[in-house]
C-alpha atoms as a PDB file:
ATOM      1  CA  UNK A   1      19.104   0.600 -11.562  1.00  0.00           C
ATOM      2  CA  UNK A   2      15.798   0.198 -11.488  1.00  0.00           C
ATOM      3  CA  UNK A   3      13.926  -2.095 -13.580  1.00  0.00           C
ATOM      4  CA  UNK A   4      10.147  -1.471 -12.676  1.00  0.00           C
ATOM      5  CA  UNK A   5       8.006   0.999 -13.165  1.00  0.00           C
ATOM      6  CA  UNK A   6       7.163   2.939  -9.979  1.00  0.00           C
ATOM      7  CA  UNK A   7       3.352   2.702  -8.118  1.00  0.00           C
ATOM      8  CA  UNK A   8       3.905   4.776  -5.223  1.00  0.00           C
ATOM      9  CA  UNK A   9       1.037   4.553  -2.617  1.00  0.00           C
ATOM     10  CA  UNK A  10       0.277   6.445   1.019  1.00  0.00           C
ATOM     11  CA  UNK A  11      -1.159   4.661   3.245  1.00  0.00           C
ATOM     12  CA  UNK A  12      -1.826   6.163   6.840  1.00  0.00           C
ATOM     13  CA  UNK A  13      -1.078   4.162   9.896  1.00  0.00           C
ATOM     14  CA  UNK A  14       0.700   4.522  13.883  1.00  0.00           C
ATOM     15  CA  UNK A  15       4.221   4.079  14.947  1.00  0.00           C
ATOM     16  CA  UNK A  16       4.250   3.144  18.837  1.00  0.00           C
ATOM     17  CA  UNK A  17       0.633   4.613  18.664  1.00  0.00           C
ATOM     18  CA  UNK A  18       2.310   7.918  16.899  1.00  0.00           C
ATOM     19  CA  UNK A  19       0.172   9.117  13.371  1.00  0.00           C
ATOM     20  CA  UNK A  20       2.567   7.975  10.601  1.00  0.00           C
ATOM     21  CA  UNK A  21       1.957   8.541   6.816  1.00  0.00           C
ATOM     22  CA  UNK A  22       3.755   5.967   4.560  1.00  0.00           C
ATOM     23  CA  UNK A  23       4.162   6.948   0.761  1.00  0.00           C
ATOM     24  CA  UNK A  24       5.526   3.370  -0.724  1.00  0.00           C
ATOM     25  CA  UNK A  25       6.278   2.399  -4.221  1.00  0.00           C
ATOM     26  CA  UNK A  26       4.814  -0.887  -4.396  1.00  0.00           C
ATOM     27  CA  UNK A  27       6.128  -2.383  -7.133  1.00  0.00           C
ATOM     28  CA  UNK A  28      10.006  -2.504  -5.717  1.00  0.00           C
ATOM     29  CA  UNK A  29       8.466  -5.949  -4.043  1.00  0.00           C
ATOM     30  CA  UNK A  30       8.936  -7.413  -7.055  1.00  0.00           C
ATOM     31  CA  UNK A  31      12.433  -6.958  -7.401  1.00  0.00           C
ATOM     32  CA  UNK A  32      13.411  -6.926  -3.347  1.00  0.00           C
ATOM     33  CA  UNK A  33      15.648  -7.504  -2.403  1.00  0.00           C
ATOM     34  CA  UNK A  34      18.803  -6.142  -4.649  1.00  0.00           C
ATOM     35  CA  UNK A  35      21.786  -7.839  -4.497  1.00  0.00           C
ATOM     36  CA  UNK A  36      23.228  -5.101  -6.268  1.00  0.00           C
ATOM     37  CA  UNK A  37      22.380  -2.504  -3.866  1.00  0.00           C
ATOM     38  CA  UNK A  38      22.303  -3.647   0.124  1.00  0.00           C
ATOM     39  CA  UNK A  39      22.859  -0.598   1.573  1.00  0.00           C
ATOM     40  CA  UNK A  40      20.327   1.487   3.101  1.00  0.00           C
ATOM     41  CA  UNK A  41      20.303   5.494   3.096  1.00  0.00           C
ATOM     42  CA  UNK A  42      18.025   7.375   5.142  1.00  0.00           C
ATOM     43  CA  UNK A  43      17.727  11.188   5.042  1.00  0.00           C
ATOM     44  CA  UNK A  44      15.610  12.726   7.844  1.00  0.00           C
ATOM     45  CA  UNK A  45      14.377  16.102   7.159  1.00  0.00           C
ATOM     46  CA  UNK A  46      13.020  17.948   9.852  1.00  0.00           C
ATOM     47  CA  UNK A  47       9.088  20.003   9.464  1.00  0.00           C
ATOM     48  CA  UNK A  48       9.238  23.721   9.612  1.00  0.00           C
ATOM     49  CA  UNK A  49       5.014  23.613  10.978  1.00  0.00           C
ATOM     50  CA  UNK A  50       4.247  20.173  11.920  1.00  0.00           C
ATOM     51  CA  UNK A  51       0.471  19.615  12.595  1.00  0.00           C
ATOM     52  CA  UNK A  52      -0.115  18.809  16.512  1.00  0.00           C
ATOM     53  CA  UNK A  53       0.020  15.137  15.867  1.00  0.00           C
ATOM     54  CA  UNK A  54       3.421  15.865  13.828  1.00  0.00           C
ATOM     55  CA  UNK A  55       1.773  14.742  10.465  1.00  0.00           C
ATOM     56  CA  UNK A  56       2.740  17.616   7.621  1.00  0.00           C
ATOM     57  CA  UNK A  57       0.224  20.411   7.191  1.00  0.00           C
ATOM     58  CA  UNK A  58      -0.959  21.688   4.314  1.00  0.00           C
ATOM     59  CA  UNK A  59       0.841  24.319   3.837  1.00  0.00           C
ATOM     60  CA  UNK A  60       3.687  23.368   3.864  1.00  0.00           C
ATOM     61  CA  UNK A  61       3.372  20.710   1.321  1.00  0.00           C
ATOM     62  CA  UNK A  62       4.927  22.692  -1.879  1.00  0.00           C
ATOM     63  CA  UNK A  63       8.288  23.492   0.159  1.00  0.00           C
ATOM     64  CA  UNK A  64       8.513  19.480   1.459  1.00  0.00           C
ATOM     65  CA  UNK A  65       8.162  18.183  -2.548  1.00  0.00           C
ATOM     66  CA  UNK A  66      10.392  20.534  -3.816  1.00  0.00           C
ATOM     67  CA  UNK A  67      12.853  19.376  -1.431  1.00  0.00           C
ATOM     68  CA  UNK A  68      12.085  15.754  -2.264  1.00  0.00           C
ATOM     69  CA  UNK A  69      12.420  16.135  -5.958  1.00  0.00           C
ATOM     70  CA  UNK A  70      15.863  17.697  -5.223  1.00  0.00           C
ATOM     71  CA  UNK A  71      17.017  14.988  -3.190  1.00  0.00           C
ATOM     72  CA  UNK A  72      15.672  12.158  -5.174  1.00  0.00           C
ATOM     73  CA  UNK A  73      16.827  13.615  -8.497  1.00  0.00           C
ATOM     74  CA  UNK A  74      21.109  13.489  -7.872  1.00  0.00           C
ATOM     75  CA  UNK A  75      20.537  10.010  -5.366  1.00  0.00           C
ATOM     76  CA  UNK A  76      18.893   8.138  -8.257  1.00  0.00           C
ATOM     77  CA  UNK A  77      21.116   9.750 -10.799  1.00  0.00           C
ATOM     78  CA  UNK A  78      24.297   8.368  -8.905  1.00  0.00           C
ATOM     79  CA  UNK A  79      22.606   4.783  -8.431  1.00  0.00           C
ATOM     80  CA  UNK A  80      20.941   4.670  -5.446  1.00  0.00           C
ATOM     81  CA  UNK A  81      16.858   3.910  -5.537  1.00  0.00           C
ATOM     82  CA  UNK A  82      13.868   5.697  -4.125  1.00  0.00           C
ATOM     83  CA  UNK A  83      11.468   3.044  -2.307  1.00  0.00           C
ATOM     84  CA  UNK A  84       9.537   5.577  -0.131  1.00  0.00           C
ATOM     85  CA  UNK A  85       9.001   7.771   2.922  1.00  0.00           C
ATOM     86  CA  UNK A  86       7.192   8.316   6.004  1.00  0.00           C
ATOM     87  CA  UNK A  87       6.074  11.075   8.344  1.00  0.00           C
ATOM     88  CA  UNK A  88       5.737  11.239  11.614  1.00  0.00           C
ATOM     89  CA  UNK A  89       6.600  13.151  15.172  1.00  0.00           C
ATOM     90  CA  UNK A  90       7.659  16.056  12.942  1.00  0.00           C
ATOM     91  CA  UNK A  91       9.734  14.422  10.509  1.00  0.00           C
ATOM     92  CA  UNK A  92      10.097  13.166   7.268  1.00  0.00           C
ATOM     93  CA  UNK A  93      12.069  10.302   6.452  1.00  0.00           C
ATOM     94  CA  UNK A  94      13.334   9.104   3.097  1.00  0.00           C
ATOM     95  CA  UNK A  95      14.606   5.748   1.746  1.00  0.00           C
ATOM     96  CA  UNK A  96      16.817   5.013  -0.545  1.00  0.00           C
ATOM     97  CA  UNK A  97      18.737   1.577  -1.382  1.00  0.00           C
ATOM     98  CA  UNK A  98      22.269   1.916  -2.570  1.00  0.00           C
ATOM     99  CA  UNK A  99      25.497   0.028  -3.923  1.00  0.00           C
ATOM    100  CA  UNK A 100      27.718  -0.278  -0.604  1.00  0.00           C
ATOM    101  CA  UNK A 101      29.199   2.743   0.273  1.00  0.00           C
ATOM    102  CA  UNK A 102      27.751   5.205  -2.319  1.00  0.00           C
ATOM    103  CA  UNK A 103      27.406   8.594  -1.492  1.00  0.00           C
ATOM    104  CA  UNK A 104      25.878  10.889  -3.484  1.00  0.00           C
ATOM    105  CA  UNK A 105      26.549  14.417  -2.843  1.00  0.00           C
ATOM    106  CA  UNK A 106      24.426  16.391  -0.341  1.00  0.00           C
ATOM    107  CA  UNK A 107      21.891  18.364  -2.152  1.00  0.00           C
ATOM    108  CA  UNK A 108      20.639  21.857  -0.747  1.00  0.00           C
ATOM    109  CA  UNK A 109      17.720  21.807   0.697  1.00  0.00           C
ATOM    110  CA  UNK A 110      17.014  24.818   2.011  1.00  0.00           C
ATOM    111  CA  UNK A 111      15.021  25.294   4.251  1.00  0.00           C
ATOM    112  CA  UNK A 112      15.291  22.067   5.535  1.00  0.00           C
ATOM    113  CA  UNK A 113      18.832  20.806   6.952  1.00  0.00           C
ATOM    114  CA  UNK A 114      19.018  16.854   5.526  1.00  0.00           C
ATOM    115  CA  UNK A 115      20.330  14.235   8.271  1.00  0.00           C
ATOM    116  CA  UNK A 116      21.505  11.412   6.940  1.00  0.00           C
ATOM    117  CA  UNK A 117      22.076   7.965   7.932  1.00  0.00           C
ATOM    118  CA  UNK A 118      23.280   4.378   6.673  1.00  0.00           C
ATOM    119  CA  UNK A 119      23.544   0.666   7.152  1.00  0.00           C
ATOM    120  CA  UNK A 120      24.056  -2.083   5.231  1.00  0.00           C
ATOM    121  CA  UNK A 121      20.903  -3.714   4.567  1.00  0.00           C
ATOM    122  CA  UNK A 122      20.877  -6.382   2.153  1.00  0.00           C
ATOM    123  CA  UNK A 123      17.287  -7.666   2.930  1.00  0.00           C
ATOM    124  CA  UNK A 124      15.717  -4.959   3.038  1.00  0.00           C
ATOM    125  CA  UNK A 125      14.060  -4.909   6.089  1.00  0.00           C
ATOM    126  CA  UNK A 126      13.169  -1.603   6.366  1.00  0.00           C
ATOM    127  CA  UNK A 127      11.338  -1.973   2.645  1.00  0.00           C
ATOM    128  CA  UNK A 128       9.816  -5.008   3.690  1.00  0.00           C
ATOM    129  CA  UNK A 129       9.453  -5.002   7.230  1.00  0.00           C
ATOM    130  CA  UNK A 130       8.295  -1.350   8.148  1.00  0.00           C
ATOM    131  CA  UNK A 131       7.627   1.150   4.976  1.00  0.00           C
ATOM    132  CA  UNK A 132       5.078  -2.150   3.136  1.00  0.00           C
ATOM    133  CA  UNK A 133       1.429  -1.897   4.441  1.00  0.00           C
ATOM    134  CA  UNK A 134      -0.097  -4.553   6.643  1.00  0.00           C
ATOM    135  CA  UNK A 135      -2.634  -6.840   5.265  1.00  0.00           C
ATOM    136  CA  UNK A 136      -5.640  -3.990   6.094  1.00  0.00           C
ATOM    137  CA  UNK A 137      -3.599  -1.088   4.431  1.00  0.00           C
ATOM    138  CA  UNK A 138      -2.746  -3.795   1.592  1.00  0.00           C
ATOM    139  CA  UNK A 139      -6.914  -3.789   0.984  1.00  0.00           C
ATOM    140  CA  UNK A 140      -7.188  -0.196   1.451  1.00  0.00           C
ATOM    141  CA  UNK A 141      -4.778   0.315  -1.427  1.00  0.00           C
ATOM    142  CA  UNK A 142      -6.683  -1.946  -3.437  1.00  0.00           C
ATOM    143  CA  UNK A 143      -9.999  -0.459  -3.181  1.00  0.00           C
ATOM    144  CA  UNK A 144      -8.320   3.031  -4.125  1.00  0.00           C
ATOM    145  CA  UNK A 145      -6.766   1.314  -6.921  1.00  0.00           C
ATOM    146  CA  UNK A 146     -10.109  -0.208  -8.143  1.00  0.00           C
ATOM    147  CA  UNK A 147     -12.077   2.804  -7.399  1.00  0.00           C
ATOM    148  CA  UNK A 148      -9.855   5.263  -9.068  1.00  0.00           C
ATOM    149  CA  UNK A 149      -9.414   2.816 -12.435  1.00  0.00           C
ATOM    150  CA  UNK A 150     -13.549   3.002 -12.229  1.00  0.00           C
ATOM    151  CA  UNK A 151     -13.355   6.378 -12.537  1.00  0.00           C
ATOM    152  CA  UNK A 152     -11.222   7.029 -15.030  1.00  0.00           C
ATOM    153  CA  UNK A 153     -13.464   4.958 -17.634  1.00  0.00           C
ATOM    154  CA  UNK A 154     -16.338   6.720 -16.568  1.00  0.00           C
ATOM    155  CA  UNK A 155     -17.995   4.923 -13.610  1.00  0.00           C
ATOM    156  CA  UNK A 156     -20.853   6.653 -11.652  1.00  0.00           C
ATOM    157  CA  UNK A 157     -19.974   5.382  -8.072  1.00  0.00           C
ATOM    158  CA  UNK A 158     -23.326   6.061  -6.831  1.00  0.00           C
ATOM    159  CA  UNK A 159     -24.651   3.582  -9.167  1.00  0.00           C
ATOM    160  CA  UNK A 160     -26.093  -0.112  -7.637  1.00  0.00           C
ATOM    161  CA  UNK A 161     -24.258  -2.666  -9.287  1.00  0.00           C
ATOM    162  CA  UNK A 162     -23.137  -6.588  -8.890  1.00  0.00           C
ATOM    163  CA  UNK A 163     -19.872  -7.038  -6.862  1.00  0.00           C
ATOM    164  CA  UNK A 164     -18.007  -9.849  -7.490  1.00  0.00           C
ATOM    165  CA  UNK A 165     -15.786 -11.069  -4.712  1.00  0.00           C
ATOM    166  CA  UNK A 166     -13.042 -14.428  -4.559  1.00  0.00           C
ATOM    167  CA  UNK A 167     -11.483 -15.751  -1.494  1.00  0.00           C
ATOM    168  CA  UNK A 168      -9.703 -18.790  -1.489  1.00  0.00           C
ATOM    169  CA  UNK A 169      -9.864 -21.718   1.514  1.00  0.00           C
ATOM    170  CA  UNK A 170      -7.208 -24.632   2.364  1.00  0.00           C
ATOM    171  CA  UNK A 171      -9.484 -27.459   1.767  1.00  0.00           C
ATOM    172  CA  UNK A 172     -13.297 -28.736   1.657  1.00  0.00           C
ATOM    173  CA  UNK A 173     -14.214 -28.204   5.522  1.00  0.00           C
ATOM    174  CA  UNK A 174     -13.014 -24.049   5.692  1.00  0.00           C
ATOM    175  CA  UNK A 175     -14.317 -23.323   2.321  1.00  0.00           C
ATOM    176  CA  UNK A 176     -17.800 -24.733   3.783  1.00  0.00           C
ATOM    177  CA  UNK A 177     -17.659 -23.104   7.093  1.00  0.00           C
ATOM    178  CA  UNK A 178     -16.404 -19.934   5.247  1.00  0.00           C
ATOM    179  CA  UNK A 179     -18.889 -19.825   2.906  1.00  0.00           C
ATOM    180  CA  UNK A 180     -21.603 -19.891   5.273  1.00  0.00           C
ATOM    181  CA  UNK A 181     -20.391 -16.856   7.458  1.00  0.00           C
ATOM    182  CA  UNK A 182     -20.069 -15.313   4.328  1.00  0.00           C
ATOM    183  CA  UNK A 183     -23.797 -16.532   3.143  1.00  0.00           C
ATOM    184  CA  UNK A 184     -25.265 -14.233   6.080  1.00  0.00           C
ATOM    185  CA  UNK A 185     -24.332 -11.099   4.054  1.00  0.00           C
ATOM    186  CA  UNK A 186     -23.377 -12.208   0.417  1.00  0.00           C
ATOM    187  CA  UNK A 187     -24.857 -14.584  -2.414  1.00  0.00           C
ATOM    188  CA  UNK A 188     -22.772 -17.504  -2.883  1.00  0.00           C
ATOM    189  CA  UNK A 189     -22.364 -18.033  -6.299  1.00  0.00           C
ATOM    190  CA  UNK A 190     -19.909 -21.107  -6.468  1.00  0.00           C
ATOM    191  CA  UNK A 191     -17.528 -23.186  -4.030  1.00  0.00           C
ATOM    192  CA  UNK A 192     -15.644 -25.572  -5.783  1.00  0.00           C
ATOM    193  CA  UNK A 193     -12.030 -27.381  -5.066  1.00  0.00           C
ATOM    194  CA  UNK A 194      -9.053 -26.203  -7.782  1.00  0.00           C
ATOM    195  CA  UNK A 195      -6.556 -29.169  -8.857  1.00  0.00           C
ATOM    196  CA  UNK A 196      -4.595 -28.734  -6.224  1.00  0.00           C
ATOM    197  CA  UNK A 197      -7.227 -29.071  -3.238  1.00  0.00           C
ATOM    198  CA  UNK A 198      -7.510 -25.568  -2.432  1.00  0.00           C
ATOM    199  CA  UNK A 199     -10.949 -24.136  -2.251  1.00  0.00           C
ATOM    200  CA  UNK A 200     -12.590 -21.574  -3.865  1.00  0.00           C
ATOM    201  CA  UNK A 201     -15.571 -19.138  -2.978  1.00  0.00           C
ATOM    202  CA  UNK A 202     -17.174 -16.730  -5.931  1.00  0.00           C
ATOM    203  CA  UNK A 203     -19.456 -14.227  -4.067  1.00  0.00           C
ATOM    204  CA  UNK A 204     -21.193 -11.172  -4.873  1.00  0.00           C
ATOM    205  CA  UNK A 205     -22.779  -8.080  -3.175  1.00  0.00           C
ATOM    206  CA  UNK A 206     -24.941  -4.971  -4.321  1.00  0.00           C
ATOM    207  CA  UNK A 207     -24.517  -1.749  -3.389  1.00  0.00           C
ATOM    208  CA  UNK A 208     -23.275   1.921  -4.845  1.00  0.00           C
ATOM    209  CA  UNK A 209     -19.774   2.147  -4.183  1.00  0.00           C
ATOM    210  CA  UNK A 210     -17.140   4.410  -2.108  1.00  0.00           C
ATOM    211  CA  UNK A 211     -13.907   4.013  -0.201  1.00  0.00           C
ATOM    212  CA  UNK A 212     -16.355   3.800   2.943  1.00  0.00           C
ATOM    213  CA  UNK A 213     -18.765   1.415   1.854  1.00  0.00           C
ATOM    214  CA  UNK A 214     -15.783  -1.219   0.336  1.00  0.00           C
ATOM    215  CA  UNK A 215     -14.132  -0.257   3.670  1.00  0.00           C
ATOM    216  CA  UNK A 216     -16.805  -1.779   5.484  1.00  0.00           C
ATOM    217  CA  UNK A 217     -17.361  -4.546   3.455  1.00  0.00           C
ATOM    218  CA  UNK A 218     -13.619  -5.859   3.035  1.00  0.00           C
ATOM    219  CA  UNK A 219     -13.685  -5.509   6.994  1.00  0.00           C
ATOM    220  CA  UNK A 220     -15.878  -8.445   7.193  1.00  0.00           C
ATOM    221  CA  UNK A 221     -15.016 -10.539   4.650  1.00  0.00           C
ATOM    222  CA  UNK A 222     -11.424 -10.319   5.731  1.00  0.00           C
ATOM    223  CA  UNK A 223     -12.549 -10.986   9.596  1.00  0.00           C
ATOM    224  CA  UNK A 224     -14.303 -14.295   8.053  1.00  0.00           C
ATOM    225  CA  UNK A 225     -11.698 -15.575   5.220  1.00  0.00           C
ATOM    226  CA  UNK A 226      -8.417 -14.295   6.122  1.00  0.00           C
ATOM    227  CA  UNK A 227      -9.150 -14.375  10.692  1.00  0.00           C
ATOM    228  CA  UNK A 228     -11.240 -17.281  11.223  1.00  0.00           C
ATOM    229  CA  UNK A 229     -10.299 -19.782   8.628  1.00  0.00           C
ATOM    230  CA  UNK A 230      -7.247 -19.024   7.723  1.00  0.00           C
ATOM    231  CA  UNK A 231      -8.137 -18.146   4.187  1.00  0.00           C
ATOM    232  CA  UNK A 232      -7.203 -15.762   1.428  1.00  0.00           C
ATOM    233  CA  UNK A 233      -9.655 -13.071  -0.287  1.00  0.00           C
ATOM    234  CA  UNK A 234      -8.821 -12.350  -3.804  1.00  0.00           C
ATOM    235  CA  UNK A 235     -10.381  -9.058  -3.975  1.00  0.00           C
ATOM    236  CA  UNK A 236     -13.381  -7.262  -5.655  1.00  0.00           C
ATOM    237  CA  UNK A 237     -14.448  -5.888  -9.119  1.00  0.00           C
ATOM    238  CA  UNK A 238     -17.027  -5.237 -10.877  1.00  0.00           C
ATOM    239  CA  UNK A 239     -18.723  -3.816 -14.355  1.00  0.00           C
ATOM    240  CA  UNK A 240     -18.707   0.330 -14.822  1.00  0.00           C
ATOM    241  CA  UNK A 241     -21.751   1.430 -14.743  1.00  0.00           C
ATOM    242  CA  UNK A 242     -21.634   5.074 -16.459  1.00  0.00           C
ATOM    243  CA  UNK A 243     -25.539   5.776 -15.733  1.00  0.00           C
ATOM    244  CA  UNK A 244     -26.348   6.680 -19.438  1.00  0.00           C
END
C-alpha cells in the first residue's frame, strides 16, 4: 500500500543514445525500497504511430492515458504500486512493484495488446537505478518545480529579481576555491563553516527568470560546486515579484 502521496515528474533523456521520456513519481524514494512488495511487473505496450525517433506523438496521447488509467486502476487495486514509465523505440513501458507473485488480472486494453513481464526485485533497481533522473534531470525538475509554484502565487517571470543560491563544500580550502569560480558570475554573500566542518556558500544572481535562463545558470554552478570540488548545490529561490 502506498503511504505517500504521489509527485510524478517527466523528465526527457537517451537510452543507448535512443530518445527516452521518463514519467517518475518521485516521492516513492522515500519509502524504496518495500519489503512488502519485491517483485517487479512490467507491462510493455506497444505505439500504434510512434514519432520517427519512437517518442509518442501527439495524437495519440488520449488513447495511451486511457489505457494507462485502465491498467493502473485494477494493479493498484489488487496491491501492486505504480512508480512510473518510460517511452522509447516505440514503446511504452510501465512499472509496477508487487507482493511476490501477485497477479492482477489482465485488463483490456484495446487497442494496445499489454506484454507483461516479472522478476523479483527487492531493491528496486529498476526504481532506483534506471526510471530516477540523474543529477542534471534532478535540477531540471527542480527549476520546473520552483517555476511552476512561482506561478501559481502570481509571479511575473519576466520580472528582474534577487536569486538566492546555497551550495555546500567539504571543508575551508573547496568552499574558498569554490567560491571564487563562483565570484566570476555571482555575488558572494557569505561563506562560513557549519558545526560539523562542512562549508557553506550563500550566493545570489539577477535576472528575469525561465526554464532556459535557470537552465543555463544551474549548468555552471553545478560544473563549479558539484564537478570541480566535489560539492553540493542546495538549489535556488527567490521572492515573487507580481509586477503591481
Amino acid at each position: 500500500m502506498r503511504t505517500w502521496t504521489p509527485d510524478w515528474q517527466p523528465y526527457a533523456t537517451k537510452m543507448d543514445q535512443t530518445p527516452m521520456v521518463v514519467t517518475i513519481d518521485m516521492a516513492a524514494a522515500e519509502a524504496a525500497p518495500m519489503e512488502s512488495h519485491p517483485e517487479l511487473l512490467l507491462v510493455r505496450l506497444q505505439l500504434q504511430r510512434p514519432r520517427p525517433d519512437g517518442l509518442r506523438a501527439a495524437d495519440e496521447m488520449d488513447a495511451l492515458g486511457s489505457a494507462e488509467d485502465r491498467l493502473v486502476e485494477p494493479f493498484e487495486a489488487a496491491g501492486a504500486i505504480y512508480v512510473g514509465r518510460y517511452t522509447a523505440g516505440g514503446f511504452v513501458v510501465h512499472a509496477f512493484y508487487a507482493p511476490k507473485g501477485l497477479r492482477p488480472p489482465p485488463p483490456d486494453l484495446a487497442p494496445y495488446v499489454p506484454g507483461f513481464a516479472s522478476k523479483l526485485e527487492p531493491d528496486w533497481g529498476f526504481y532506483s537505478q534506471f526510471l530516477y533522473p540523474d543529477r542534471w534531470n534532478l535540477q531540471l525538475i527542480h527549476n520546473r518545480k520552483v517555476l511552476t509554484t512561482l506561478a501559481a502565487q502570481g509571479d511575473d517571470h519576466e520580472a528582474e529579481r534577487v536569486i538566492d543560491h546555497y551550495a555546500w563544500l567539504p571543508g575551508e580550502p573547496a568552499a574558498r576555491a569554490a567560491a571564487e569560480r563562483l565570484g566570476e558570475r555571482f555575488t558572494i554573500v557569505e561563506t562560513r563553516a557549519d558545526e560539523d566542518g562542512d562549508w557553506m556558500i550563500h550566493f545570489t544572481s539577477e535576472h528575469a527568470l525561465s526554464d532556459e535562463i535557470m537552465a543555463e545558470e544551474c549548468a555552471a554552478i553545478l560544473e563549479v560546486v558539484e564537478a570541480e570540488h566535489d560539492g553540493s548545490y542546495d538549489g535556488w529561490g527567490c521572492p515573487v515579484v507580481t509586477g503591481e
